[in-house]
PDB file of N, CA and C in Angstrom:
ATOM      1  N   UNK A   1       0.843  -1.163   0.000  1.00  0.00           N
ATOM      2  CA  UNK A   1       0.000   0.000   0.000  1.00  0.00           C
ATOM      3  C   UNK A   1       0.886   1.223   0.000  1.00  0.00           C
ATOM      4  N   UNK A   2       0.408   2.122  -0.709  1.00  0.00           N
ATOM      5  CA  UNK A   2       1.551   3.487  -0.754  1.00  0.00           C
ATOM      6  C   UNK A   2       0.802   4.360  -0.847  1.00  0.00           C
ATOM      7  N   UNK A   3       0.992   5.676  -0.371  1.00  0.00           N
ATOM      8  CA  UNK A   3      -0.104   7.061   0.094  1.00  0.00           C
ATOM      9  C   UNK A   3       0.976   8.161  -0.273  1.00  0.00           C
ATOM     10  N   UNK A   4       0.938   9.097  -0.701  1.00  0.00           N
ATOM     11  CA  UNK A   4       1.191   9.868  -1.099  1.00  0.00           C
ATOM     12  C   UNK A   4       0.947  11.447  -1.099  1.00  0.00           C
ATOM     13  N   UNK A   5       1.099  12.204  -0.109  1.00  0.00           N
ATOM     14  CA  UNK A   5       0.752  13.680  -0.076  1.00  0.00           C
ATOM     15  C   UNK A   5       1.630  14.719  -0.912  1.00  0.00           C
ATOM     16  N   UNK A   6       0.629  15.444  -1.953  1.00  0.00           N
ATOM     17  CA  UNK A   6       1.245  16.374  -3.225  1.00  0.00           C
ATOM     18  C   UNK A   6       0.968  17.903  -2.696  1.00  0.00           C
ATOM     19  N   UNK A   7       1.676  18.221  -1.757  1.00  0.00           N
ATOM     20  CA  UNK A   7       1.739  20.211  -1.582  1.00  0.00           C
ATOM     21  C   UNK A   7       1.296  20.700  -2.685  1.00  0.00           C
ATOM     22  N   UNK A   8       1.001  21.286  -2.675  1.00  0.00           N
ATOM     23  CA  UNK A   8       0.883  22.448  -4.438  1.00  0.00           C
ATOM     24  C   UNK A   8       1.502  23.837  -3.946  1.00  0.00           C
ATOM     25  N   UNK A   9       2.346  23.844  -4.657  1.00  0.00           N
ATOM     26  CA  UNK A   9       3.452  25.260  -4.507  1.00  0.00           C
ATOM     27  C   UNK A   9       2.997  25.664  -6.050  1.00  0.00           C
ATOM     28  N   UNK A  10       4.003  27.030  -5.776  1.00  0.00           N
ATOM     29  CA  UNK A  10       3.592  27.982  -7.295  1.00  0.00           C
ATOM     30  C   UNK A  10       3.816  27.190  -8.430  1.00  0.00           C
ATOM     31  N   UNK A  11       5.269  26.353  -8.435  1.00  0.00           N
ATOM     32  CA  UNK A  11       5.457  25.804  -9.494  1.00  0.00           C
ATOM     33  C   UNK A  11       4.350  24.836 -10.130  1.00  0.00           C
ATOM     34  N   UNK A  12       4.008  24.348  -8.994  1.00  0.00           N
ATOM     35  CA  UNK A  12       3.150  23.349  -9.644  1.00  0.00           C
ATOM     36  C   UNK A  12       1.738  23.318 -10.205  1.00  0.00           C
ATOM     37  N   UNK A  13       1.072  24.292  -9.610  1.00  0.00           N
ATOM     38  CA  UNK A  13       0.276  24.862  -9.603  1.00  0.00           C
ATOM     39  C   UNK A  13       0.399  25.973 -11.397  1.00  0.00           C
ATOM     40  N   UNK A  14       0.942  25.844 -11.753  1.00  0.00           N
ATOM     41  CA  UNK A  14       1.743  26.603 -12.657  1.00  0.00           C
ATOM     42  C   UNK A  14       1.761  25.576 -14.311  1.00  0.00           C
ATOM     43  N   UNK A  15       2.542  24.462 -13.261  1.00  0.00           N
ATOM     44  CA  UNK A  15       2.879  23.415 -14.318  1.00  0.00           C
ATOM     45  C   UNK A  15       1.607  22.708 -14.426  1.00  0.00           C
ATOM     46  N   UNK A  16       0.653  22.588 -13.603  1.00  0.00           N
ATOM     47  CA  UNK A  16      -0.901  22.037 -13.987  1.00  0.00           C
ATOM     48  C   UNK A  16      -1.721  22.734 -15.184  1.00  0.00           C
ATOM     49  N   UNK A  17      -1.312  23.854 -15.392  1.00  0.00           N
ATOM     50  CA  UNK A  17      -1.828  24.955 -16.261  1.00  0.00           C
ATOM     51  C   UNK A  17      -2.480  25.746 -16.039  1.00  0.00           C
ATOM     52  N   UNK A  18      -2.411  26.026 -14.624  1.00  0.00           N
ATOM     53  CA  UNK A  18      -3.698  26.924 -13.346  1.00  0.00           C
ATOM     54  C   UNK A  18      -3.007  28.555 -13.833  1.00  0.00           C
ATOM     55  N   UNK A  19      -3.489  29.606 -14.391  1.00  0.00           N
ATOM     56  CA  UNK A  19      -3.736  30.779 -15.321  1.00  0.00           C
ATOM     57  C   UNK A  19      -2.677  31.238 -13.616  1.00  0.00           C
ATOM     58  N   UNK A  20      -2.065  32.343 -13.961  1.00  0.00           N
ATOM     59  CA  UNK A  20      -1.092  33.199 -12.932  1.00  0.00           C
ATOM     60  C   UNK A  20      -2.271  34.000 -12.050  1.00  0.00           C
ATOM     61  N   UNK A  21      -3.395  34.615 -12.710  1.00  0.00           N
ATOM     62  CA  UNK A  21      -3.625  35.271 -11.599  1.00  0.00           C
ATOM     63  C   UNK A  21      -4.552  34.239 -10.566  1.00  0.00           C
ATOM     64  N   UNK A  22      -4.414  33.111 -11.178  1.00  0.00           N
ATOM     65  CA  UNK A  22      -6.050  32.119 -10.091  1.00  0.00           C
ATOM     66  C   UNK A  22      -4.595  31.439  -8.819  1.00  0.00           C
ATOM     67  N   UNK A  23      -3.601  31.644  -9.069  1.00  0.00           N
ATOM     68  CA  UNK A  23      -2.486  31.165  -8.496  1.00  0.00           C
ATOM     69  C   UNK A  23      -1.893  31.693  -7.385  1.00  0.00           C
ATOM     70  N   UNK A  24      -1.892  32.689  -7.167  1.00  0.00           N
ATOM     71  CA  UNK A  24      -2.200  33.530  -5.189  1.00  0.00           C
ATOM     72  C   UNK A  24      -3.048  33.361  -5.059  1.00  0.00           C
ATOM     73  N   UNK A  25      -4.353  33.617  -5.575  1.00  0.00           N
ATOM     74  CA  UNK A  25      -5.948  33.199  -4.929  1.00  0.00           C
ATOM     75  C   UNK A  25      -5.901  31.863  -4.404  1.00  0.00           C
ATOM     76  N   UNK A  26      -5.163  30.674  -4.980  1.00  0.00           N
ATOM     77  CA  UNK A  26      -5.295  29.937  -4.447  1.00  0.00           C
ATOM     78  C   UNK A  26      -4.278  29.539  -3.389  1.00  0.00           C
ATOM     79  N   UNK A  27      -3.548  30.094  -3.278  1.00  0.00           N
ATOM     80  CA  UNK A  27      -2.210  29.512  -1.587  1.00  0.00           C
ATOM     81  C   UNK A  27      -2.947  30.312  -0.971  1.00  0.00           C
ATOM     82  N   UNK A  28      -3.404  31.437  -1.496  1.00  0.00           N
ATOM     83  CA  UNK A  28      -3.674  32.302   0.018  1.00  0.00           C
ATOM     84  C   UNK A  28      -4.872  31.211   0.372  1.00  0.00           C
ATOM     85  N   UNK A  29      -5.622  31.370  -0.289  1.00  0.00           N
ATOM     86  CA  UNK A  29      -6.847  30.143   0.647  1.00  0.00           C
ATOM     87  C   UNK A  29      -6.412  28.951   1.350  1.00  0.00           C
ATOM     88  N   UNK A  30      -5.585  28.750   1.113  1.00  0.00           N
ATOM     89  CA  UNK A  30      -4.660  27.417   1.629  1.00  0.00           C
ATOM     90  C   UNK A  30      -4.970  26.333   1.328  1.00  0.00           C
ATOM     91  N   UNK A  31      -3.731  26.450   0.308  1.00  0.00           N
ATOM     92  CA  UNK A  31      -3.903  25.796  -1.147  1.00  0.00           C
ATOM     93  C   UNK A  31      -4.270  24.251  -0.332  1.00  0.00           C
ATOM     94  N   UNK A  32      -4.871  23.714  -1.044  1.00  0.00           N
ATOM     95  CA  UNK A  32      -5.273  21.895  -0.608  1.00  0.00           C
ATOM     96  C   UNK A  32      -4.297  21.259  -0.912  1.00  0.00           C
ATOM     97  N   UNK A  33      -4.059  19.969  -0.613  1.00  0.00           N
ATOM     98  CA  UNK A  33      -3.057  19.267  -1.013  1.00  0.00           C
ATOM     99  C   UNK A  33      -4.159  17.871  -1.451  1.00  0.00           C
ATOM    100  N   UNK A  34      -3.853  17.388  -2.687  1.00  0.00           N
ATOM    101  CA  UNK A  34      -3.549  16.232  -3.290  1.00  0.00           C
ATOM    102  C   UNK A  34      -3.302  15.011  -2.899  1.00  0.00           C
ATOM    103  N   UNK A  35      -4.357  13.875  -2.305  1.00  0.00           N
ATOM    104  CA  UNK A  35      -3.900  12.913  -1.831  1.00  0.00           C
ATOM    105  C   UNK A  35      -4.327  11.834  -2.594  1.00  0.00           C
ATOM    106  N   UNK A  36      -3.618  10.657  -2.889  1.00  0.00           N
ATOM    107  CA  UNK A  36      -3.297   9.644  -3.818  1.00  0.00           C
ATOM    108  C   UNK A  36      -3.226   8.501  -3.012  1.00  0.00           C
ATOM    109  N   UNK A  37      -3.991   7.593  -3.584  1.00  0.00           N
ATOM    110  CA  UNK A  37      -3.966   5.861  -2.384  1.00  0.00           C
ATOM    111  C   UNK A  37      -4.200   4.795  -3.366  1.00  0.00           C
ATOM    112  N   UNK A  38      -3.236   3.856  -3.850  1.00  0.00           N
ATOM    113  CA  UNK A  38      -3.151   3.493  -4.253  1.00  0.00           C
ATOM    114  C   UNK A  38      -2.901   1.941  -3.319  1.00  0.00           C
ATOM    115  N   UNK A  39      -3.339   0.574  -3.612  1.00  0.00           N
ATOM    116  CA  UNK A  39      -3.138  -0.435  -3.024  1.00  0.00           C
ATOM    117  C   UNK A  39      -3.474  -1.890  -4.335  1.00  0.00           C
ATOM    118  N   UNK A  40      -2.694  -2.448  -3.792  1.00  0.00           N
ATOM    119  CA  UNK A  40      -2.230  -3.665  -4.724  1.00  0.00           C
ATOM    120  C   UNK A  40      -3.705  -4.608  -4.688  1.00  0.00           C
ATOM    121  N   UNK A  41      -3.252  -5.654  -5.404  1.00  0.00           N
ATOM    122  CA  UNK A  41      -4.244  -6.395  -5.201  1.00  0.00           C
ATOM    123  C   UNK A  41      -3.930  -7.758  -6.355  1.00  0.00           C
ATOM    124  N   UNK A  42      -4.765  -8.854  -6.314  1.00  0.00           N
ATOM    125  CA  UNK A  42      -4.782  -9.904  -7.151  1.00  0.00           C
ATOM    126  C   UNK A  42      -5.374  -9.866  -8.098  1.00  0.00           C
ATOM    127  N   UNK A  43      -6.268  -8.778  -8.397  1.00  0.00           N
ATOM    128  CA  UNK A  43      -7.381  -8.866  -9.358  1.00  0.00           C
ATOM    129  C   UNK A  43      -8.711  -9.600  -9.044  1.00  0.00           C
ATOM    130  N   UNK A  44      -9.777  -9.624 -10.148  1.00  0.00           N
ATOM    131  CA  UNK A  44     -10.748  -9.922  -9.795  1.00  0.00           C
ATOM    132  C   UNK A  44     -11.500 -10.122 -10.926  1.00  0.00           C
ATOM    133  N   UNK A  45     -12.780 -10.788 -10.264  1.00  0.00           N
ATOM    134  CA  UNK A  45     -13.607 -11.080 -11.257  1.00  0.00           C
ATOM    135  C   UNK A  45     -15.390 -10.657 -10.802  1.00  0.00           C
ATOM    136  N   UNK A  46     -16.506 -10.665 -11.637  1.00  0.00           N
ATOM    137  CA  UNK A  46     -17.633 -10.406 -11.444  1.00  0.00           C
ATOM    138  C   UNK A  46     -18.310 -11.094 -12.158  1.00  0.00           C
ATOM    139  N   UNK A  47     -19.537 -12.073 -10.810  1.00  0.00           N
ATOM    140  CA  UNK A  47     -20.209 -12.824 -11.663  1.00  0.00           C
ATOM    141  C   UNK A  47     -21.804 -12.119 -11.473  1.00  0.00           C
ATOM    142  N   UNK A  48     -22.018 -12.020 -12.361  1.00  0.00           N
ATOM    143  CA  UNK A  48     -23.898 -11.959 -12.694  1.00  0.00           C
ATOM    144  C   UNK A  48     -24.679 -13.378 -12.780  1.00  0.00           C
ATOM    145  N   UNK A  49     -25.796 -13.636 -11.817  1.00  0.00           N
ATOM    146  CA  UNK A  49     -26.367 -14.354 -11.660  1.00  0.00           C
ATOM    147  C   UNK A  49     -28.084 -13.928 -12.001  1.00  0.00           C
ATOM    148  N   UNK A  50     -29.018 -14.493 -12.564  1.00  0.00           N
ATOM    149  CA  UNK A  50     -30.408 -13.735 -12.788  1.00  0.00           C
ATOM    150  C   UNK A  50     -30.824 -15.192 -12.318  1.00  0.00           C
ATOM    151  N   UNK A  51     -31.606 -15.119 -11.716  1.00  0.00           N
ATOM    152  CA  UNK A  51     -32.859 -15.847 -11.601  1.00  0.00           C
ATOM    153  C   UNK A  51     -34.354 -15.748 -11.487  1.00  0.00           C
ATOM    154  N   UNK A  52     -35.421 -16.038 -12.020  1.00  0.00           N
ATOM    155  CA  UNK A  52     -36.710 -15.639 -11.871  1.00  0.00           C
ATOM    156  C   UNK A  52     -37.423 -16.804 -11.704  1.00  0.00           C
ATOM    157  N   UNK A  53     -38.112 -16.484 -10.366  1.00  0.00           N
ATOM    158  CA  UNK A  53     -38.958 -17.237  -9.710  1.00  0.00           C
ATOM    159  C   UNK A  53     -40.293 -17.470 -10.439  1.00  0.00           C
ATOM    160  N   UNK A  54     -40.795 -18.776 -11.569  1.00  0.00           N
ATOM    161  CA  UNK A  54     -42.020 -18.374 -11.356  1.00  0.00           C
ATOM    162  C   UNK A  54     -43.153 -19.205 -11.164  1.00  0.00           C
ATOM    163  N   UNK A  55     -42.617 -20.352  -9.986  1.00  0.00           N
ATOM    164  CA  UNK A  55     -43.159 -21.226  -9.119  1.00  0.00           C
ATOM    165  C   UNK A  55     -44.379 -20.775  -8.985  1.00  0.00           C
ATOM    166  N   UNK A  56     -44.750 -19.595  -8.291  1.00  0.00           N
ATOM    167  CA  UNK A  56     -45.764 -19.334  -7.416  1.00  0.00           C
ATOM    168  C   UNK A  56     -47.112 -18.852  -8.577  1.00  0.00           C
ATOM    169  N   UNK A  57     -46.446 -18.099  -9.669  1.00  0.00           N
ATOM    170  CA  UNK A  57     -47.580 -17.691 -10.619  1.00  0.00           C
ATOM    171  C   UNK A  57     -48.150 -19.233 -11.476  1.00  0.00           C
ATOM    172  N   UNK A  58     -47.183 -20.384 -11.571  1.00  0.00           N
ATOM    173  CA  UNK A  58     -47.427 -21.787 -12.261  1.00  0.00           C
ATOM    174  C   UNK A  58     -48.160 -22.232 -10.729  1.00  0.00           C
ATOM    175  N   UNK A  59     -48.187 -22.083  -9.745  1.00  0.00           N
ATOM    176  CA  UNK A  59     -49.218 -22.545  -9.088  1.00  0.00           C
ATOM    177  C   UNK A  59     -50.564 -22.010  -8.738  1.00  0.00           C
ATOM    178  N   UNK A  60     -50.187 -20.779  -9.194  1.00  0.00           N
ATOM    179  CA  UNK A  60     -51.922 -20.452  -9.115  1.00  0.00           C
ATOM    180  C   UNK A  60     -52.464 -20.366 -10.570  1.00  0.00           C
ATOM    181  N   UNK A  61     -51.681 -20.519 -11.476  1.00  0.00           N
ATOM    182  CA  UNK A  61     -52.408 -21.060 -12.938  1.00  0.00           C
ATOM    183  C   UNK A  61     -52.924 -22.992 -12.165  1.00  0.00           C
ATOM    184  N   UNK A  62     -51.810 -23.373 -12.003  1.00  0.00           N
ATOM    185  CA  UNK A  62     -52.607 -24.892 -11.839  1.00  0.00           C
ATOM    186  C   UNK A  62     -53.577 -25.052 -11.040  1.00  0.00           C
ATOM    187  N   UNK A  63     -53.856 -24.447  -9.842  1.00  0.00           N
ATOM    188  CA  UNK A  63     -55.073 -24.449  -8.884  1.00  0.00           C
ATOM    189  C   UNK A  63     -56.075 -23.985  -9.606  1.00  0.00           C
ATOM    190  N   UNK A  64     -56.082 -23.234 -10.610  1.00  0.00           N
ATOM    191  CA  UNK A  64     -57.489 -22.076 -11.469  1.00  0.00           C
ATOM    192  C   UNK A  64     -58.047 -23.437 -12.556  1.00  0.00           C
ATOM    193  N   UNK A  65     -56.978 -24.128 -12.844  1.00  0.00           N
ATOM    194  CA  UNK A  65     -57.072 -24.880 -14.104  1.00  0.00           C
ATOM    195  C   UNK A  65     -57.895 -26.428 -13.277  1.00  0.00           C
ATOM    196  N   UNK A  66     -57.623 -26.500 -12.109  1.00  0.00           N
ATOM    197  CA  UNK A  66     -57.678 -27.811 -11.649  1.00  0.00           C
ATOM    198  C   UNK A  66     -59.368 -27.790 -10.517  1.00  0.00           C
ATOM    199  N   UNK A  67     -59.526 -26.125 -10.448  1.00  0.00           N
ATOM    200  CA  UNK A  67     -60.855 -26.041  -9.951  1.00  0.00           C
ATOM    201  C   UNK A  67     -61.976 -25.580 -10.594  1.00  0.00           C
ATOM    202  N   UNK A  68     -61.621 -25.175 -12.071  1.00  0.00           N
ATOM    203  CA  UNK A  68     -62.374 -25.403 -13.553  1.00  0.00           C
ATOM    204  C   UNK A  68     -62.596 -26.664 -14.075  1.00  0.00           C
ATOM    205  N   UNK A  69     -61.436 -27.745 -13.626  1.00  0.00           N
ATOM    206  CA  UNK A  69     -61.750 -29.025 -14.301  1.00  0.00           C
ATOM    207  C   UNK A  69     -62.707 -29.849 -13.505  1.00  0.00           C
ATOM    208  N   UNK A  70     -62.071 -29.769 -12.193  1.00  0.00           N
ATOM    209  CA  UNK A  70     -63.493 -29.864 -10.959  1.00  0.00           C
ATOM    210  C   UNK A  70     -65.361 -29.260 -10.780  1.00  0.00           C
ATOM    211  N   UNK A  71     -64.922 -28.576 -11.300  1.00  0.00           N
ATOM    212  CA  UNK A  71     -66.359 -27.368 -11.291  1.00  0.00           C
ATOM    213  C   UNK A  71     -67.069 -27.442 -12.708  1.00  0.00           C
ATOM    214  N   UNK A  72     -66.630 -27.928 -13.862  1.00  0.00           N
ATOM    215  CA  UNK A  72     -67.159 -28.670 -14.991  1.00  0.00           C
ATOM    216  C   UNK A  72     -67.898 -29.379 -15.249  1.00  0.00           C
ATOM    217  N   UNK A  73     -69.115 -29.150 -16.037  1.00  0.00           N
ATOM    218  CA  UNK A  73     -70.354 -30.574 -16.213  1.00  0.00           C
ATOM    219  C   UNK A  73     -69.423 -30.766 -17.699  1.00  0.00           C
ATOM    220  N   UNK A  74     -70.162 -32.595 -17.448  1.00  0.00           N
ATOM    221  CA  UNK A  74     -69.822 -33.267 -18.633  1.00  0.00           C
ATOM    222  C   UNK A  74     -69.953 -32.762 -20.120  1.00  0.00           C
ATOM    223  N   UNK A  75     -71.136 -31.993 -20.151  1.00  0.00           N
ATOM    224  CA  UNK A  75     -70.987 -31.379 -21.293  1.00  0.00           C
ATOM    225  C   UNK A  75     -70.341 -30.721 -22.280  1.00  0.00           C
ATOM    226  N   UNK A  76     -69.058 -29.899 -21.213  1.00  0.00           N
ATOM    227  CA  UNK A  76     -68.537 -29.578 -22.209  1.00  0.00           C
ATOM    228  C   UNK A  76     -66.804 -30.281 -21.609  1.00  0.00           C
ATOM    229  N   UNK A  77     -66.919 -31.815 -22.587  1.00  0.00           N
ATOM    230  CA  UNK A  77     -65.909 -32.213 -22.385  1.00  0.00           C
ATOM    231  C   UNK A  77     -64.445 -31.855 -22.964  1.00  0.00           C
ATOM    232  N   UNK A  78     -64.598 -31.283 -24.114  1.00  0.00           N
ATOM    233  CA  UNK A  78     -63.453 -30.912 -25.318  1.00  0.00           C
ATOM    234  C   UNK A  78     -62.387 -29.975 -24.214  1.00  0.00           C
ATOM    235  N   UNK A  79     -63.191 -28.739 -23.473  1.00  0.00           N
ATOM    236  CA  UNK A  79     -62.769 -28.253 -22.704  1.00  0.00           C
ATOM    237  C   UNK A  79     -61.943 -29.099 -21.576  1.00  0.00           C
ATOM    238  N   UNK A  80     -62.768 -29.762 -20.799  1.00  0.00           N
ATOM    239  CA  UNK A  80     -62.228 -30.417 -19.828  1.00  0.00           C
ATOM    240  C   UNK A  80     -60.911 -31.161 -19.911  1.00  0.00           C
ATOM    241  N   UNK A  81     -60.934 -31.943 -21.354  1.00  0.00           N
ATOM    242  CA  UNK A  81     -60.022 -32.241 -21.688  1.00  0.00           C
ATOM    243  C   UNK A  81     -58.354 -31.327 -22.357  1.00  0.00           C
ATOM    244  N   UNK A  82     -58.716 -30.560 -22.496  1.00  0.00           N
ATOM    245  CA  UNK A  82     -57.939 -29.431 -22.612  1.00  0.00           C
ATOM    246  C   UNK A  82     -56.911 -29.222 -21.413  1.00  0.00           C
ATOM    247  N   UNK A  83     -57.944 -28.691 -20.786  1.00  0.00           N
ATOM    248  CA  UNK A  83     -57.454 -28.191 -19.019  1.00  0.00           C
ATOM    249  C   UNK A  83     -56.584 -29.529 -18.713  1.00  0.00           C
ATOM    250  N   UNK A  84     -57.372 -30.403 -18.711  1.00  0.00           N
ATOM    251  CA  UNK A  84     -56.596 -31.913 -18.550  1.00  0.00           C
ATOM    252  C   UNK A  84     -55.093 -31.588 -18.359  1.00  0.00           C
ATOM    253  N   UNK A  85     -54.551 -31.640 -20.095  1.00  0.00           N
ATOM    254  CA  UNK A  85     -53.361 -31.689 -21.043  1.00  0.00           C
ATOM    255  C   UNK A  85     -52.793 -30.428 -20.306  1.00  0.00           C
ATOM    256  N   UNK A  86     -53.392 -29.385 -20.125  1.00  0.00           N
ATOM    257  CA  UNK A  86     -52.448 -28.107 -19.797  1.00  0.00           C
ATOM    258  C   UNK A  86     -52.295 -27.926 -17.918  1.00  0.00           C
ATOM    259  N   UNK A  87     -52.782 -29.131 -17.256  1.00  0.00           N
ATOM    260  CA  UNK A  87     -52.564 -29.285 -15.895  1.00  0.00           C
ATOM    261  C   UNK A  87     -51.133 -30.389 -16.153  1.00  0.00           C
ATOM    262  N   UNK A  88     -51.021 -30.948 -16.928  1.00  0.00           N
ATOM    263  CA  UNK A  88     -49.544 -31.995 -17.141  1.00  0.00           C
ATOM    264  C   UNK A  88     -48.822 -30.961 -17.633  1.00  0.00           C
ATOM    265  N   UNK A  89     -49.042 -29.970 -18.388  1.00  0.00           N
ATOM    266  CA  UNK A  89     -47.936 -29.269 -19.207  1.00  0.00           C
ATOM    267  C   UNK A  89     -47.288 -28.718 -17.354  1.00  0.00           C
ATOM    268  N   UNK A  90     -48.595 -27.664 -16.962  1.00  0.00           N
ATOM    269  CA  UNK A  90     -48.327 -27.299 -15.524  1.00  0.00           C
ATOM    270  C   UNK A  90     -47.239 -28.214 -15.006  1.00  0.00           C
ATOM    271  N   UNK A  91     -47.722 -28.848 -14.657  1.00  0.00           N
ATOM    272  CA  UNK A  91     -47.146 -30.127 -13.754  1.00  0.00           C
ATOM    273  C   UNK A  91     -45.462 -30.162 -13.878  1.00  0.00           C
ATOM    274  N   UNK A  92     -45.630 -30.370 -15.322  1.00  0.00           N
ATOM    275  CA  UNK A  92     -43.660 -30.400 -15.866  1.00  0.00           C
ATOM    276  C   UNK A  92     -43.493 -28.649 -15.648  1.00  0.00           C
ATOM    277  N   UNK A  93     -44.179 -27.963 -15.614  1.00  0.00           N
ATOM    278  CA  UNK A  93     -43.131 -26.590 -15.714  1.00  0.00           C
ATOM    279  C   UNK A  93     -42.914 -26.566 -14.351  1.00  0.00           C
ATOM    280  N   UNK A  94     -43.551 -27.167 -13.358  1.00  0.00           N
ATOM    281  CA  UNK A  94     -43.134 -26.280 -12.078  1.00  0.00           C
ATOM    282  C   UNK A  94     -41.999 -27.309 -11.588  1.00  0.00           C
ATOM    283  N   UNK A  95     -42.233 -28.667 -11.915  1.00  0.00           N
ATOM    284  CA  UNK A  95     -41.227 -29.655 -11.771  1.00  0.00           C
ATOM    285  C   UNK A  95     -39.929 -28.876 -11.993  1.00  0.00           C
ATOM    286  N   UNK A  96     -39.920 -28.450 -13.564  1.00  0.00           N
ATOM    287  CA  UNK A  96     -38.633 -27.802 -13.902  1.00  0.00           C
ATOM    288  C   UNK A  96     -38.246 -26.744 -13.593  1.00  0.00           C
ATOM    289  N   UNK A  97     -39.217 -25.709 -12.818  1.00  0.00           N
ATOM    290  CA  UNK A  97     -39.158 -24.480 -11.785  1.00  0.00           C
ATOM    291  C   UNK A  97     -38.388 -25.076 -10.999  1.00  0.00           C
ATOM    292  N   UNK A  98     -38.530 -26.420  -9.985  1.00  0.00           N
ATOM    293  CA  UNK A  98     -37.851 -26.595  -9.146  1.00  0.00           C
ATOM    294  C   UNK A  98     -36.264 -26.494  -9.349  1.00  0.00           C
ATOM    295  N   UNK A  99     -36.390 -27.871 -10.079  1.00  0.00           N
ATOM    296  CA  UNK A  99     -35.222 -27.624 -10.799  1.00  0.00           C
ATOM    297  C   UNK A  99     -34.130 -26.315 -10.971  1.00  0.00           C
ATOM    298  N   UNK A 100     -34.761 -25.705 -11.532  1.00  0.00           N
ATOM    299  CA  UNK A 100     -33.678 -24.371 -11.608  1.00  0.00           C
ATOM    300  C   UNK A 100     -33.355 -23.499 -10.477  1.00  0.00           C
ATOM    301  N   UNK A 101     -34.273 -23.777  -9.750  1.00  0.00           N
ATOM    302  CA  UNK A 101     -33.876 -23.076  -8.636  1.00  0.00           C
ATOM    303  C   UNK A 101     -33.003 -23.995  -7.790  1.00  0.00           C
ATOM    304  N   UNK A 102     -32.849 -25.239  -7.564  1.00  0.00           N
ATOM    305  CA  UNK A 102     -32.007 -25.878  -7.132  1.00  0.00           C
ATOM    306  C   UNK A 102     -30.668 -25.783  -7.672  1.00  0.00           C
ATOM    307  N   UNK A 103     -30.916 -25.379  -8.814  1.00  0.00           N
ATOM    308  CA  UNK A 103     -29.305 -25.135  -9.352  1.00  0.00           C
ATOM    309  C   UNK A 103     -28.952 -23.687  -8.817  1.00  0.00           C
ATOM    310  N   UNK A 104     -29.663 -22.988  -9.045  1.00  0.00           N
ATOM    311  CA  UNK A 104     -29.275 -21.720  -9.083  1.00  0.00           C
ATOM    312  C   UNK A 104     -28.645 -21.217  -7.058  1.00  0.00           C
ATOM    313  N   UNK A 105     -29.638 -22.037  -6.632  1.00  0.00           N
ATOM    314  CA  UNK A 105     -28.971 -21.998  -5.198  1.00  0.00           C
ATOM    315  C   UNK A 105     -27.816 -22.878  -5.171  1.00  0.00           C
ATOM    316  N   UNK A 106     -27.376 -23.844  -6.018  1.00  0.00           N
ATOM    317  CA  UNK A 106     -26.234 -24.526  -5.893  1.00  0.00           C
ATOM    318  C   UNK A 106     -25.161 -23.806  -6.367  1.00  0.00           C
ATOM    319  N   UNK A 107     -25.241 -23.067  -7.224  1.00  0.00           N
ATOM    320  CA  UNK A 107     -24.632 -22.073  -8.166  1.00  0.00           C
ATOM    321  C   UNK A 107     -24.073 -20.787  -7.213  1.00  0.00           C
ATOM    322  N   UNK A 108     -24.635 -20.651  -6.493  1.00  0.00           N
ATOM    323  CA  UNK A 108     -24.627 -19.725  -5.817  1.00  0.00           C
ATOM    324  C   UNK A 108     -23.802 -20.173  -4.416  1.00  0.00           C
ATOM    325  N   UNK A 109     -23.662 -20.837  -3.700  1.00  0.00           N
ATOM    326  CA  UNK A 109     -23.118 -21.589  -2.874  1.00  0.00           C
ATOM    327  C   UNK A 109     -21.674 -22.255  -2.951  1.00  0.00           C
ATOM    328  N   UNK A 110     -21.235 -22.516  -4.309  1.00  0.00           N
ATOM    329  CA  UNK A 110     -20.139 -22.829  -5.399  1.00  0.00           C
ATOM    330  C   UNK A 110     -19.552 -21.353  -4.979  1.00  0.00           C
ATOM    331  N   UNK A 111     -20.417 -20.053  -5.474  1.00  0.00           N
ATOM    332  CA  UNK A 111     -19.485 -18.717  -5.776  1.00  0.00           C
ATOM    333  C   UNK A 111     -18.860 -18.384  -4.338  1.00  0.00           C
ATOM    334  N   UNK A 112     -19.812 -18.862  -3.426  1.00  0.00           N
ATOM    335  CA  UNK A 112     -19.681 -18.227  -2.094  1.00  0.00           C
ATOM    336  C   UNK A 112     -18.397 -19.074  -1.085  1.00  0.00           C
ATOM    337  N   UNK A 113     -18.534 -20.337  -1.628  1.00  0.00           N
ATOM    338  CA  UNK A 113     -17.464 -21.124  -0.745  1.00  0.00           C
ATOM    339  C   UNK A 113     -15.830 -21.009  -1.624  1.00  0.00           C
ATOM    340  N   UNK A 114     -15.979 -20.064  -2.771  1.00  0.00           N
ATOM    341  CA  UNK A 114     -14.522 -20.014  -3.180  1.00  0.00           C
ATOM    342  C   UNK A 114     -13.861 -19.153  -2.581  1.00  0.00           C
TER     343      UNK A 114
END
């Protein structure tokens, strides 16, 4: 680690390209000094992680779908059967909701224990 304090005298103040007359205006105010901190390091890296939850909206589609298929007279079966097919589609998406979120917390747990 190395720190560094820079006075500013006329010269320098001069050699920055600070105009002659802004150059007593500024010592008389008392001139600031310039401090510099510089520290080492190994480098680094940045990971971006996104995840979107959407467990909870695939479960209240499947509860809507599954108390329409319940609440259904025979009559209109084409429907029923529909709902059927799109309560299995349900079924696999939230399965595979799980899924990703199990990774993604594994993923995450990986970054944290390095």
């Amino acid at each position: 680690m190395t720190e560094k304090n820079i006075g500013l005298t006329k010269e320098k103040l001069k050699e920055l390209g600070v105009p002659d007359e802004l150059v007593d205006k500024i010592l008389e105010s008392g001139a600031p000094s310039v401090n510099t901190h510089a520290e080492g390091g190994n480098g680094g890296s940045a990971v971006s992680l996104t995840y979107v939850d959407n467990y909870s909206s695939l479960v209240l589609v499947y509860t809507f779908l599954l108390h329409t298929i319940q609440s259904s007279s025979n009559r209109d079966r084409e429907t029923k059967q529909l709902n059927k097919s799109l309560l299995t589609t349900l079924e696999t998406a939230m399965k595979d909701q799980q899924e990703y979120r199990k990774a993604f917390l594994q993923a995450i747990n990986v970054l944290n224990n390095k």
